[in-house]
Protein backbone atom coordinates (compact mmCIF):
# COMPACT_ATOMS: atom_id res chain seq x y z
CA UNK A 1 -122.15 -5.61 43.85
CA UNK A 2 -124.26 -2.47 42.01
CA UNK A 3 -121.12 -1.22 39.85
CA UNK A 4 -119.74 -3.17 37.75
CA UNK A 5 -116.75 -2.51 37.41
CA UNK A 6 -115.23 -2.72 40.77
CA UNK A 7 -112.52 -0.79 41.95
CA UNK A 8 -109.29 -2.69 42.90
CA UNK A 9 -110.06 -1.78 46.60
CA UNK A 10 -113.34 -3.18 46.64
CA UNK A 11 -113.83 -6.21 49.40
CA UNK A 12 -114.94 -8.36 46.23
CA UNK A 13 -111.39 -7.60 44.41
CA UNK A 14 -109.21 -7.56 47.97
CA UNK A 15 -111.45 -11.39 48.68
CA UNK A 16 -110.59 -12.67 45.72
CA UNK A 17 -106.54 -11.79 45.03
CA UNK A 18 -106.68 -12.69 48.85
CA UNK A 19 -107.65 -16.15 47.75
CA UNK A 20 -105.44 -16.81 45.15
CA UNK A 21 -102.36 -16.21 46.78
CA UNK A 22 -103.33 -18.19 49.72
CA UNK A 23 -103.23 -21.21 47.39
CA UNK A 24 -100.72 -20.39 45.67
CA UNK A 25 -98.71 -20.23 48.62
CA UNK A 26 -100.46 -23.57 49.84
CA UNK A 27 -98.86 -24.91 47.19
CA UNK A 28 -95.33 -23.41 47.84
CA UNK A 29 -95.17 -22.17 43.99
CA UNK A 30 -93.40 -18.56 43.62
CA UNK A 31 -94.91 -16.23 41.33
CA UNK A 32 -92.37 -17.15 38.66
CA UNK A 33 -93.67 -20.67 39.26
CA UNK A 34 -96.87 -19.91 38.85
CA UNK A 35 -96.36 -17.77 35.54
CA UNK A 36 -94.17 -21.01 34.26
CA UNK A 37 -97.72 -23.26 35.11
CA UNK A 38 -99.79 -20.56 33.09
CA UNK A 39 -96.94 -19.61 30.32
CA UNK A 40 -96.57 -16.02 31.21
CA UNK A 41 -94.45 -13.92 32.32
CA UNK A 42 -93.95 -13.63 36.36
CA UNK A 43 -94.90 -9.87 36.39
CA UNK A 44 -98.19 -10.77 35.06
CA UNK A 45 -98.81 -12.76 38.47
CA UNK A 46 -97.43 -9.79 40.65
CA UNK A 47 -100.03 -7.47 38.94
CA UNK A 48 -102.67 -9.98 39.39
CA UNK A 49 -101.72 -10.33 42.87
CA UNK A 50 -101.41 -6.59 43.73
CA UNK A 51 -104.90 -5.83 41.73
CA UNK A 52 -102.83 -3.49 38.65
CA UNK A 53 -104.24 -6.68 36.25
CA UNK A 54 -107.76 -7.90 36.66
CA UNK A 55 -108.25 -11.28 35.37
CA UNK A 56 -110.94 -12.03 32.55
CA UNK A 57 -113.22 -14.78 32.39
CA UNK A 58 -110.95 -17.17 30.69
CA UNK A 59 -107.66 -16.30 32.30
CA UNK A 60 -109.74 -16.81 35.68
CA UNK A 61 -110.43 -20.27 34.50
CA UNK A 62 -106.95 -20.70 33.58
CA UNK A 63 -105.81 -18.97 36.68
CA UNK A 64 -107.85 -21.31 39.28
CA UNK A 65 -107.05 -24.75 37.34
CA UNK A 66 -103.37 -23.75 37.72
CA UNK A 67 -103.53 -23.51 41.31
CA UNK A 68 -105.25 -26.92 41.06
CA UNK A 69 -108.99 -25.17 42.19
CA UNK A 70 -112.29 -25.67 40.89
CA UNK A 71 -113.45 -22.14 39.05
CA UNK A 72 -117.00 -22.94 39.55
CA UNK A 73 -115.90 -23.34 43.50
CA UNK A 74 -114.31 -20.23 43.93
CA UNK A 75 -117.76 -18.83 42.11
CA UNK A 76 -119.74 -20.32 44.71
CA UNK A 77 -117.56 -19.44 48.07
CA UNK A 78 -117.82 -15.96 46.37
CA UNK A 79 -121.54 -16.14 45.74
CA UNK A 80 -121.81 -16.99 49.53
CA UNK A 81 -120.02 -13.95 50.48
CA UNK A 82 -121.05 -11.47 48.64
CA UNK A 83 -124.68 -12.46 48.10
């Protein structure tokens, strides 16, 4: 990872909106579900899921502990990959 700021199309980005709907749909929640877990509105999950809304550090956290994951997990399966 040399730039930092990633395009939306980068394997890192594509790994990691990859992962989060996986659980989300683990977890048989619909975006609008999801958005009611994280009080937002369901397009906000759409653009996170489609890459038009990156997720800062604390949304992230917010983000993983509503899909009932560990943050500092995700960080780490990352760190494997990309590392």
């Amino acid at each position: 990872m040399k730039n930092l700021r990633l395009s939306i199309h980068s394997p890192e980005n594509i790994w990691l909106r990859q992962l989060l709907i996986k659980r989300r749909r683990e977890l048989k929640l619909s975006q609008r579900e999801l958005a009611e877990r994280l009080d937002v509105v369901y397009s906000f999950v759409g653009k996170v899921e489609t890459g038009d809304r990156r997720l800062d550090f604390l949304e992230f956290i917010a983000y993983c502990h509503s899909l009932e994951i560990d943050p500092c997990q995700v960080v780490m399966q990352f760190n494997r990959q990309f590392s």
